[in-house]
N, C-alpha and C. Protein backbone atom coordinates (compact mmCIF):
# COMPACT_ATOMS: atom_id res chain seq x y z
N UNK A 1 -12.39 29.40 -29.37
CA UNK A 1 -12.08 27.98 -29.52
C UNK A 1 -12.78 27.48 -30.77
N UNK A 2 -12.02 26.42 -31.50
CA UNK A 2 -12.82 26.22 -32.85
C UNK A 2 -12.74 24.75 -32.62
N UNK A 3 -14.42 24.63 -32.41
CA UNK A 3 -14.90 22.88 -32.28
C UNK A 3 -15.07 22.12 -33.66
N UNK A 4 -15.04 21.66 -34.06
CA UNK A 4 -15.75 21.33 -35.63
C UNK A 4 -16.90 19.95 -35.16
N UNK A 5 -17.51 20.31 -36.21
CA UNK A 5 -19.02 19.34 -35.83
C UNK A 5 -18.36 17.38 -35.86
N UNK A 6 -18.56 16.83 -35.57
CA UNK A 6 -18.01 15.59 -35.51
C UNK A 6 -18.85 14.66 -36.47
N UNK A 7 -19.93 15.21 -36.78
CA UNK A 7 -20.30 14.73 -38.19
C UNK A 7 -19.21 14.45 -39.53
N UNK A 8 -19.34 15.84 -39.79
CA UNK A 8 -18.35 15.81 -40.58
C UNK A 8 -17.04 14.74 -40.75
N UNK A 9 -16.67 14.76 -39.56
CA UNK A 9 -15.34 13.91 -38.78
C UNK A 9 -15.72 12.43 -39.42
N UNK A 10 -17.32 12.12 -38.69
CA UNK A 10 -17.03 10.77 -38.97
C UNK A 10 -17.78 10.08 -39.96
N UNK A 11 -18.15 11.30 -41.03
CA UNK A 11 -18.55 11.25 -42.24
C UNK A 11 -17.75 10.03 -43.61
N UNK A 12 -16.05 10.56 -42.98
CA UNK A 12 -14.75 9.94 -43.82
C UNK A 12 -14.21 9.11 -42.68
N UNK A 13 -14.58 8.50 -41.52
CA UNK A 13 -14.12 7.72 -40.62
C UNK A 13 -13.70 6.42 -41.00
N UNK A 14 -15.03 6.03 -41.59
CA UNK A 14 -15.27 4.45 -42.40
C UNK A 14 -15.71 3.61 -41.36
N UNK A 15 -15.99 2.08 -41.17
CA UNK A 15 -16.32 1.78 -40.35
C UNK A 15 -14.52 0.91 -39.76
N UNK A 16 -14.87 0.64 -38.49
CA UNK A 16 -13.71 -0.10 -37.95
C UNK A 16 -13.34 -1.65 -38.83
N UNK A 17 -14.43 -2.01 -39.24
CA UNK A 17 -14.28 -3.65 -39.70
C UNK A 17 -13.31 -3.34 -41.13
N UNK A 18 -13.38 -1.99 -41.61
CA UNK A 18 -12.42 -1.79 -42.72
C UNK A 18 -11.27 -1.22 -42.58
N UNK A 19 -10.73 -1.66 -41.28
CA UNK A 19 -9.22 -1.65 -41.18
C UNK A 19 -8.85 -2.81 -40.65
N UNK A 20 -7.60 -2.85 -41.24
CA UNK A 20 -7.53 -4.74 -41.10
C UNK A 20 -6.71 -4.71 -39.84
N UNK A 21 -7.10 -6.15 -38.89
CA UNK A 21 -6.32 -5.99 -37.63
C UNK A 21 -5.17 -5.61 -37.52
N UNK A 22 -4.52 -5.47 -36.49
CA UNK A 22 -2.79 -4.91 -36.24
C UNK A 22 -2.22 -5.59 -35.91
N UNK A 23 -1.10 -5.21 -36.79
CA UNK A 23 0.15 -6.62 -36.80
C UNK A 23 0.85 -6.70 -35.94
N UNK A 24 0.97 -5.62 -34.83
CA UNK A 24 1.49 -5.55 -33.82
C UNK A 24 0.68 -5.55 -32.58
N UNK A 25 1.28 -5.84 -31.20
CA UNK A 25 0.01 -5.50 -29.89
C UNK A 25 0.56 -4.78 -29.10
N UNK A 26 0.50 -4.18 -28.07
CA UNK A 26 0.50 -3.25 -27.37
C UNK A 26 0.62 -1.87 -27.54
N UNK A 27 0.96 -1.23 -26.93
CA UNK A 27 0.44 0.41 -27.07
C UNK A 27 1.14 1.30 -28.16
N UNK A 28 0.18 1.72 -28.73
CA UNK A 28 0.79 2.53 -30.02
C UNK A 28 0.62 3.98 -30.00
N UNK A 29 1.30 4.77 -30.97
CA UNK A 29 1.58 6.29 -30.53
C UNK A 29 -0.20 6.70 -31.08
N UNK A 30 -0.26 7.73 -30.94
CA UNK A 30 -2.05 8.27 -31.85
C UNK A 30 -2.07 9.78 -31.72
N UNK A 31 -2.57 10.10 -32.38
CA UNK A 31 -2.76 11.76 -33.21
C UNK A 31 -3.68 12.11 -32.28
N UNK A 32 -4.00 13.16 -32.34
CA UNK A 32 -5.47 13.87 -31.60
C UNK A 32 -5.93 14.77 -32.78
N UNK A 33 -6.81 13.67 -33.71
CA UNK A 33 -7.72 14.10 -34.53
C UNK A 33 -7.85 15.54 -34.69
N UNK A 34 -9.06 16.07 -32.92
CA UNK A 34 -9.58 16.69 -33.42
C UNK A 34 -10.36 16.72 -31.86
N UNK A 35 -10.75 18.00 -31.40
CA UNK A 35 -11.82 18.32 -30.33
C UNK A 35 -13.30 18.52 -31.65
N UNK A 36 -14.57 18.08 -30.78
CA UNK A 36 -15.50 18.03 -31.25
C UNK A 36 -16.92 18.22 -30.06
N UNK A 37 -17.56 19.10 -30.94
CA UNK A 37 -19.11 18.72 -30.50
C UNK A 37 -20.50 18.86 -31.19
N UNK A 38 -21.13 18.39 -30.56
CA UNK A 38 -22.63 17.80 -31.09
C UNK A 38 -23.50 18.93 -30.78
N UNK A 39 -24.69 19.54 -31.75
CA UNK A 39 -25.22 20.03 -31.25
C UNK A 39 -26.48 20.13 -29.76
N UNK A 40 -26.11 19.39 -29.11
CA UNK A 40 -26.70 19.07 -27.78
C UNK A 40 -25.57 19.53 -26.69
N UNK A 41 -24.27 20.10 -27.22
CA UNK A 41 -23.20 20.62 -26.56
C UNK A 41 -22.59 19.64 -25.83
N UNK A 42 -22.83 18.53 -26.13
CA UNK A 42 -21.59 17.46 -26.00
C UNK A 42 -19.96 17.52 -26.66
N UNK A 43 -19.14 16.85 -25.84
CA UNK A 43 -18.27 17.04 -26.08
C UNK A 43 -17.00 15.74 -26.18
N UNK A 44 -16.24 15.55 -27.17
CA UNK A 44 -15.45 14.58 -27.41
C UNK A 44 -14.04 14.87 -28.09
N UNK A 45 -12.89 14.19 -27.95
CA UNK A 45 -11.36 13.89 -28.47
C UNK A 45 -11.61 12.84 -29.27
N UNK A 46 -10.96 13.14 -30.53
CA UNK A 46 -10.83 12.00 -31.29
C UNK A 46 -9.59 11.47 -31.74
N UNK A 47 -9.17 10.17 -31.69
CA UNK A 47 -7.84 9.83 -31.19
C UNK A 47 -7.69 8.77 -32.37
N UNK A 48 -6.68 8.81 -33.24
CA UNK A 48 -6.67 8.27 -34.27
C UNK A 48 -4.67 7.22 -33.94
N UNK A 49 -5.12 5.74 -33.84
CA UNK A 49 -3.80 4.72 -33.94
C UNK A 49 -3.10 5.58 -35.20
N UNK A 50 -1.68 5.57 -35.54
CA UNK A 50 -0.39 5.96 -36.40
C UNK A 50 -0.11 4.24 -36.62
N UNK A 51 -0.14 3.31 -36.17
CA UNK A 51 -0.04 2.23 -36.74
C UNK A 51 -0.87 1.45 -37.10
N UNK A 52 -2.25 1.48 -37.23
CA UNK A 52 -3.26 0.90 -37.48
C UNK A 52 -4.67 1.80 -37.79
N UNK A 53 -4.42 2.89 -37.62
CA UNK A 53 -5.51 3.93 -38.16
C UNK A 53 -6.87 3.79 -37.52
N UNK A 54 -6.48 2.78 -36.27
CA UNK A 54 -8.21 2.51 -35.69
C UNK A 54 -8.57 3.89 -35.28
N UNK A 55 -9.53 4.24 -34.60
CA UNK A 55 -10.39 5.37 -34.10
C UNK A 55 -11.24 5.03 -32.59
N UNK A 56 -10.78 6.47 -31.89
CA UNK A 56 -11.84 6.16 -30.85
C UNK A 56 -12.17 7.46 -30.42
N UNK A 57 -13.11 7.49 -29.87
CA UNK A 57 -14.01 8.98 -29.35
C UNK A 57 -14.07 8.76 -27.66
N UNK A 58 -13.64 9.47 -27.05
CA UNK A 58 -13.52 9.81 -26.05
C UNK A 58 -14.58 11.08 -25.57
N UNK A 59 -15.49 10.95 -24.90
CA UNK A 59 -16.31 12.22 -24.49
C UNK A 59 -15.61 12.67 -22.96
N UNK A 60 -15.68 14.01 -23.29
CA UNK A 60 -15.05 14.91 -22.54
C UNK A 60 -15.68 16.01 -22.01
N UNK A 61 -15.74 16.96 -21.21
CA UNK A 61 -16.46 18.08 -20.51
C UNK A 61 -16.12 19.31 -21.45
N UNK A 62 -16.67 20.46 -21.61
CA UNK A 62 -16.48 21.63 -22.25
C UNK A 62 -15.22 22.59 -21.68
N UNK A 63 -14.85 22.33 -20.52
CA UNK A 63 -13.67 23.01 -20.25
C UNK A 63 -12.23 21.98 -21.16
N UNK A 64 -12.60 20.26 -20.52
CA UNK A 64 -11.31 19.34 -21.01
C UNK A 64 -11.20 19.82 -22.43
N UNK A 65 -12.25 20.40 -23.55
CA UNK A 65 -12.73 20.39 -24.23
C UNK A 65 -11.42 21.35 -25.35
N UNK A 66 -11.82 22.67 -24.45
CA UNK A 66 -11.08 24.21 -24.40
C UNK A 66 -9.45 23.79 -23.97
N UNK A 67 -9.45 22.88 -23.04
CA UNK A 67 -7.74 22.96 -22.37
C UNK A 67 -6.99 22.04 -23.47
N UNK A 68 -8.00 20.94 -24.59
CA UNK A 68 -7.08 20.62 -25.63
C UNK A 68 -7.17 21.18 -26.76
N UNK A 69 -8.31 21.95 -27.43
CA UNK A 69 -8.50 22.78 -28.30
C UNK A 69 -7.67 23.68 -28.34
N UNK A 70 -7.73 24.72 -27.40
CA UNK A 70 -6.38 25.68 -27.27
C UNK A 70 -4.89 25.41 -27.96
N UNK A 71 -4.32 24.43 -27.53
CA UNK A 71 -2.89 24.40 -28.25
C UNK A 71 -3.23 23.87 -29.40
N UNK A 72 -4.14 22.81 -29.70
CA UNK A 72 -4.32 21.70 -30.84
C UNK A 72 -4.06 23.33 -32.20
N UNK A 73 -5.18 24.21 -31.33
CA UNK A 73 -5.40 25.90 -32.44
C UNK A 73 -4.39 26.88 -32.63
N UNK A 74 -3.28 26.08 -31.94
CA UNK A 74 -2.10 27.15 -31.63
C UNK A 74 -2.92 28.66 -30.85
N UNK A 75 -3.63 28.39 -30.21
CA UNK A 75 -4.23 29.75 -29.78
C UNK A 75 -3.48 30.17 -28.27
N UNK A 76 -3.17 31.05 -28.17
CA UNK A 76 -2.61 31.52 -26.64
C UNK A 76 -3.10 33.04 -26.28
N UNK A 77 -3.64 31.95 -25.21
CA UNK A 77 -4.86 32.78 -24.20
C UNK A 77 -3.90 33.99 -23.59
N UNK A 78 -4.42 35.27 -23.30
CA UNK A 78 -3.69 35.78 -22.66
C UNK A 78 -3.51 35.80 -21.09
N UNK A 79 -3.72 35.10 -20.39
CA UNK A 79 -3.40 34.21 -19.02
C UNK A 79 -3.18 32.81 -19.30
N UNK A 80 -1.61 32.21 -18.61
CA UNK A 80 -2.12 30.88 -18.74
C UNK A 80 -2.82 30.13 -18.42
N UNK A 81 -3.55 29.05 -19.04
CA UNK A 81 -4.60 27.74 -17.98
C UNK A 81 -3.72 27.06 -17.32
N UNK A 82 -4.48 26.10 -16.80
CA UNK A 82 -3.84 25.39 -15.99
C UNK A 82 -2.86 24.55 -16.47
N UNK A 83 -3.10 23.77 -17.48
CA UNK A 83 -1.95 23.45 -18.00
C UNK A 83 -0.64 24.08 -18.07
N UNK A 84 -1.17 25.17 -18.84
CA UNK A 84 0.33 26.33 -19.22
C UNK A 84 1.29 26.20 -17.71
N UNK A 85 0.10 26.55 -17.10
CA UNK A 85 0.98 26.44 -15.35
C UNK A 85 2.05 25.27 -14.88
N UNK A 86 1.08 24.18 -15.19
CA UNK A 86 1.57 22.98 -14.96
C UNK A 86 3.35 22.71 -15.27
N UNK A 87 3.18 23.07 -16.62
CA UNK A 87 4.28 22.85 -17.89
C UNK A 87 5.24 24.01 -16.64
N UNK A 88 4.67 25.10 -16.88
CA UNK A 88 5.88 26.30 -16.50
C UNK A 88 6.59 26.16 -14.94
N UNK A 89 5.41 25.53 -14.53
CA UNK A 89 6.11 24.68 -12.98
C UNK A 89 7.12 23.63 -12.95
N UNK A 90 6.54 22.87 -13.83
CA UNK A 90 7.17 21.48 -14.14
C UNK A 90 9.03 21.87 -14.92
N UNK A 91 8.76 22.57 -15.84
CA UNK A 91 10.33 23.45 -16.37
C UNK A 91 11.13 23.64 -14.88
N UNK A 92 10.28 25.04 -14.21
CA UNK A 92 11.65 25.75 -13.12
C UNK A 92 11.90 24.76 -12.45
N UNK A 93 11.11 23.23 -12.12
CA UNK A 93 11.60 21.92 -11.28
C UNK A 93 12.45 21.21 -11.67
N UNK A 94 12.55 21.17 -13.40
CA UNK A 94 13.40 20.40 -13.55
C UNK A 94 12.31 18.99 -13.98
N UNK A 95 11.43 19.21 -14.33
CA UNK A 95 10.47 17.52 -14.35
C UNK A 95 10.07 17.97 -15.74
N UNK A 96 10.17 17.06 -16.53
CA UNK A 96 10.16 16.86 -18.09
C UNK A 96 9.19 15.50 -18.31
N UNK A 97 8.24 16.41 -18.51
CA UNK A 97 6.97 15.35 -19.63
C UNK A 97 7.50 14.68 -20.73
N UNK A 98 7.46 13.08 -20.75
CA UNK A 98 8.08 12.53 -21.27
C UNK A 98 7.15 11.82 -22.95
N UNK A 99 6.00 11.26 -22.18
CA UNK A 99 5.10 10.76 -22.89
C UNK A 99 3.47 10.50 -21.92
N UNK A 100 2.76 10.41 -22.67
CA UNK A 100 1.00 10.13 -21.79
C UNK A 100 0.79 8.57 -22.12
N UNK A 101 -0.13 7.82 -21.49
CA UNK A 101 -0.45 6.88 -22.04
C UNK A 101 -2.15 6.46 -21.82
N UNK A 102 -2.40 5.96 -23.02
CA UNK A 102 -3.93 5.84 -22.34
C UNK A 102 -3.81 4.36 -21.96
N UNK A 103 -4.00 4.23 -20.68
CA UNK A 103 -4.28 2.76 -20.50
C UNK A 103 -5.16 1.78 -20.11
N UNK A 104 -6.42 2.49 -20.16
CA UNK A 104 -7.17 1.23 -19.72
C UNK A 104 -8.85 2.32 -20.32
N UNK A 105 -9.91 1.50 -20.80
CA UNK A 105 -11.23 1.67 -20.52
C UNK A 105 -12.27 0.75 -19.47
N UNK A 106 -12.31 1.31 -18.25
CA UNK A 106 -13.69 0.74 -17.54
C UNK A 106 -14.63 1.30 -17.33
N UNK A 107 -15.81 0.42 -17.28
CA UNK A 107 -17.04 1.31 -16.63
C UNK A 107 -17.34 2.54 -17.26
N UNK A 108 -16.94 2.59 -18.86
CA UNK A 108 -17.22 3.79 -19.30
C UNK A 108 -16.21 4.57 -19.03
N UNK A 109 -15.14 4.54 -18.09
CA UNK A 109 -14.54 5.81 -18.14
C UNK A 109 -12.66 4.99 -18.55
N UNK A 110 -12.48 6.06 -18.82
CA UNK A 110 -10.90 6.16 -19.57
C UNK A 110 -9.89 6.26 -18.66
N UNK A 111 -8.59 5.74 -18.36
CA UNK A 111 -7.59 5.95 -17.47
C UNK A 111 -6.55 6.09 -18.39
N UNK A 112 -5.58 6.87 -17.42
CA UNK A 112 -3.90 7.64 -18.37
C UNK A 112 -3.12 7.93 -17.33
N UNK A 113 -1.96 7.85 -17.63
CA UNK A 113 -0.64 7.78 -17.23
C UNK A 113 -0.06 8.61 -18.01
N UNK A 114 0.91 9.88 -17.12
CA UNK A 114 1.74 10.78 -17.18
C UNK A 114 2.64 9.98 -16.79
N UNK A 115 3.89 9.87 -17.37
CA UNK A 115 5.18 9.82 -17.21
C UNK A 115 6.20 10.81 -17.69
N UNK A 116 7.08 11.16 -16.63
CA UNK A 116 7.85 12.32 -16.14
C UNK A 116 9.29 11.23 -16.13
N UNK A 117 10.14 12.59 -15.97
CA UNK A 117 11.60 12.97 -15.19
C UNK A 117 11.91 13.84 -14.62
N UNK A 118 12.65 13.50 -13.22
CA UNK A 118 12.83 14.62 -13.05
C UNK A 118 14.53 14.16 -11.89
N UNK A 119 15.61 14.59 -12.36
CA UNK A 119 16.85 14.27 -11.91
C UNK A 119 16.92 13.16 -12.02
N UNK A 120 16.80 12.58 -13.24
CA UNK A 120 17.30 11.62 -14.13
C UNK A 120 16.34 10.51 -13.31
N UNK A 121 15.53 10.73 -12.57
CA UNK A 121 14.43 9.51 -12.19
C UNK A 121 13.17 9.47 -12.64
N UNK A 122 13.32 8.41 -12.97
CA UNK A 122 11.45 8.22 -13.79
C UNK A 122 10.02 8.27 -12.71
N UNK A 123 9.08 9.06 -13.07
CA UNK A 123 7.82 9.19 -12.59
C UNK A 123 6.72 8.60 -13.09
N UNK A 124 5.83 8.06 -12.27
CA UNK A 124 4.43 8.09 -13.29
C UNK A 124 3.51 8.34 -12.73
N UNK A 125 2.44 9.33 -13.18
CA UNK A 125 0.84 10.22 -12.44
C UNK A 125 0.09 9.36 -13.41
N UNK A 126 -0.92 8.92 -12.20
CA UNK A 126 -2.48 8.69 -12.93
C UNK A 126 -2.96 10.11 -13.23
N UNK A 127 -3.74 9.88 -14.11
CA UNK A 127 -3.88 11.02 -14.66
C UNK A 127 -5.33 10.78 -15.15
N UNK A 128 -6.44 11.64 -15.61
CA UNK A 128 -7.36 12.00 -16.28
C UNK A 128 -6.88 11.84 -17.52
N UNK A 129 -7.59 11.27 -18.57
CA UNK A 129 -6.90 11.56 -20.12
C UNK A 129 -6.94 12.54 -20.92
N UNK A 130 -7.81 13.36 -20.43
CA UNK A 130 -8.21 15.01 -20.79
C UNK A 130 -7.14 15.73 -20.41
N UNK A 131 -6.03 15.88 -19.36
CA UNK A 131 -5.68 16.30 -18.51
C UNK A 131 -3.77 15.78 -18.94
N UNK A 132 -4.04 14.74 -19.39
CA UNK A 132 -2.83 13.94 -20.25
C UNK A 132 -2.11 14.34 -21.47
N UNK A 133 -3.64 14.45 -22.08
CA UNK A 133 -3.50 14.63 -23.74
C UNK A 133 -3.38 16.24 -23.42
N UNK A 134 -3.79 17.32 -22.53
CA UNK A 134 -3.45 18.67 -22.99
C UNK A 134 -2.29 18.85 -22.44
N UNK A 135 -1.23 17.92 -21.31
CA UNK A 135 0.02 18.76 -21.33
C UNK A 135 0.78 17.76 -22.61
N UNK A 136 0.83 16.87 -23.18
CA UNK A 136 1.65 16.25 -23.58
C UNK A 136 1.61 17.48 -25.12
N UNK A 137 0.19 17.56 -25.41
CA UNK A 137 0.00 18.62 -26.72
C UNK A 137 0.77 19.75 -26.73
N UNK A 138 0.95 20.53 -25.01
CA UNK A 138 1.63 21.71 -25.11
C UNK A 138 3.30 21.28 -24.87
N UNK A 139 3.56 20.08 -24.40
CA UNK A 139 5.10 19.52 -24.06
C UNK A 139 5.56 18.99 -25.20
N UNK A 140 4.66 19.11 -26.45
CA UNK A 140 5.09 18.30 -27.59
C UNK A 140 5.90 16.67 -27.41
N UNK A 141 4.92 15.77 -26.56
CA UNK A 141 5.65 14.65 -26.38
C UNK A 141 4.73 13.67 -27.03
N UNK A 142 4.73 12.65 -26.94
CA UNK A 142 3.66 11.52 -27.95
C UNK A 142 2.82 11.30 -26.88
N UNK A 143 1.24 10.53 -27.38
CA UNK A 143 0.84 10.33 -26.74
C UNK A 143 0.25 8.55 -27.22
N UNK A 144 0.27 8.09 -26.55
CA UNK A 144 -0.40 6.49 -26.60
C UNK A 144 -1.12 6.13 -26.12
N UNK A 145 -2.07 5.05 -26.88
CA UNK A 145 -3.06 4.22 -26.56
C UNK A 145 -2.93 2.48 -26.34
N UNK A 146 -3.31 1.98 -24.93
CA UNK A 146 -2.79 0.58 -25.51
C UNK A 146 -4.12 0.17 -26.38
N UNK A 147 -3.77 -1.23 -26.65
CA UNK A 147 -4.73 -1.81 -27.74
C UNK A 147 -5.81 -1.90 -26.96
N UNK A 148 -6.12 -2.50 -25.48
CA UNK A 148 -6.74 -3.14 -25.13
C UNK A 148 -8.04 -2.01 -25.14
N UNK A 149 -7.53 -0.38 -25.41
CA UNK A 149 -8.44 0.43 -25.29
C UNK A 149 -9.23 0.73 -26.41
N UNK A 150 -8.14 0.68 -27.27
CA UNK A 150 -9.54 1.11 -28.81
C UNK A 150 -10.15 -0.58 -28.57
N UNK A 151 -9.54 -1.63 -28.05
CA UNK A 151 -10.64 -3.31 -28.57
C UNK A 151 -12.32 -2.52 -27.45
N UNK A 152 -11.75 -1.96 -26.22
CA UNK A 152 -12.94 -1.84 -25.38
C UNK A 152 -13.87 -0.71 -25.69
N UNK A 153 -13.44 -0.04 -26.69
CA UNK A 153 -14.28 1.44 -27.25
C UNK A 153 -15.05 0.79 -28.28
N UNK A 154 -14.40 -0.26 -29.11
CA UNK A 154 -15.20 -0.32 -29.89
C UNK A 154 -16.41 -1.00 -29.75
N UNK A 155 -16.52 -1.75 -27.95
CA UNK A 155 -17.50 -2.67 -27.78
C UNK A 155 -18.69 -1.71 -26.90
N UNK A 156 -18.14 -0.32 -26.36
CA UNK A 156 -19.22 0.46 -25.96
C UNK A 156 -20.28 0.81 -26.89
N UNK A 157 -21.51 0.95 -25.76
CA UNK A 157 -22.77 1.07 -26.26
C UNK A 157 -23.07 2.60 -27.36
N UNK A 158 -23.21 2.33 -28.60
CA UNK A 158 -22.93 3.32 -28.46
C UNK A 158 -21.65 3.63 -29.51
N UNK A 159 -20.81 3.02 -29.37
CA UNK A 159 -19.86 3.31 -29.83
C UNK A 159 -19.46 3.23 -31.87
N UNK A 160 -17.88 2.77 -32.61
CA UNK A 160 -18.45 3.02 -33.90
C UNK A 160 -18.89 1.54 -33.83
N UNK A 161 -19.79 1.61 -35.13
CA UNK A 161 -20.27 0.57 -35.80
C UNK A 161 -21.44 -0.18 -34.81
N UNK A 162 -22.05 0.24 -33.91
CA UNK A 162 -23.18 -0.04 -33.14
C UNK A 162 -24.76 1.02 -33.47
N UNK A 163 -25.38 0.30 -33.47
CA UNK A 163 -26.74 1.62 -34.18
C UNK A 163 -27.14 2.30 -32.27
N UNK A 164 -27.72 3.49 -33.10
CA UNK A 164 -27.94 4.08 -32.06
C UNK A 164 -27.28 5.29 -32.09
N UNK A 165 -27.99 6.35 -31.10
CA UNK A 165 -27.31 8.02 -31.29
C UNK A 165 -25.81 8.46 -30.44
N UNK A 166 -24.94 8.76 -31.47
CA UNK A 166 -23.84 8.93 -30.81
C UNK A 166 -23.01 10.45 -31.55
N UNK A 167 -22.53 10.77 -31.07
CA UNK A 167 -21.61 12.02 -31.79
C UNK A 167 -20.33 11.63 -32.27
């Protein structure tokens, strides 16, 4: 698995106050930067707006870590993970990953929504966002953030543009 140091990452980040607000509101599509960790073996997703270029860091466990690294590396394990499973289940059913969504930050932690089809009826799984972002990566579908989540990342402790130790 190839982590890259998140230094580096947020070396060319810039700060948030130098992107100018968004002209639009609600949920926008976003890249997956990049898996990262700190040398204390922490671990984070970095999730970059396509319409506004904001940024947010998501910390994640060392496996969530591996299950989005993997495809992000085009790497294929020779057993599938769980994902792979997921996907290859989800095919012989007939249920098609449509898009992820991140929708909400509380209490520190992150919430997401899987939305599916499956015989032309729409689904939606709460979901882990670790767990979101690695099938949508291997289903090649978009993944989104609403606004309200990068406004609440950027007010964690901790977070960019706040002093204090963060990865």
């Amino acid at each position: 698995m190839f982590l890259v140091a998140l230094g580096a990452l947020l070396a060319g980040a810039g700060n948030p106050g130098d992107v100018p607000p968004p002209s639009a509101t609600g949920a926008q599509e976003v890249t997956v930067v990049g898996v990262f960790s700190d040398p204390r073996g922490q671990h984070g997703v970095l999730l970059e707006g396509k319409r506004d270029k904001r940024r947010f860091l998501m910390m994640i466990g060392p496996a969530e870590a591996t299950a989005i690294a993997v495809p992000l590396e085009n790497i294929t394990p020779p057993r599938p993970l769980t994902h792979d499973l997921f996907l290859t289940l989800f095919g012989r059913l007939k249920v098609v990953v449509t898009k992820v969504v991140i929708t909400d930050l509380r209490n520190n932690t992150y919430y997401a929504t899987v939305y599916l089809t499956a015989g032309g009826s729409a689904m939606e799984l709460d979901s882990r966002p670790s767990d979101a972002i690695a099938l949508a990566i291997r289903a090649k579908v978009p993944v989104f953030a609403e606004d309200r989540v990068f406004e609440k990342s950027e007010r964690v402790p901790g977070g960019p543009g706040a002093p204090g130790e963060r990865i």
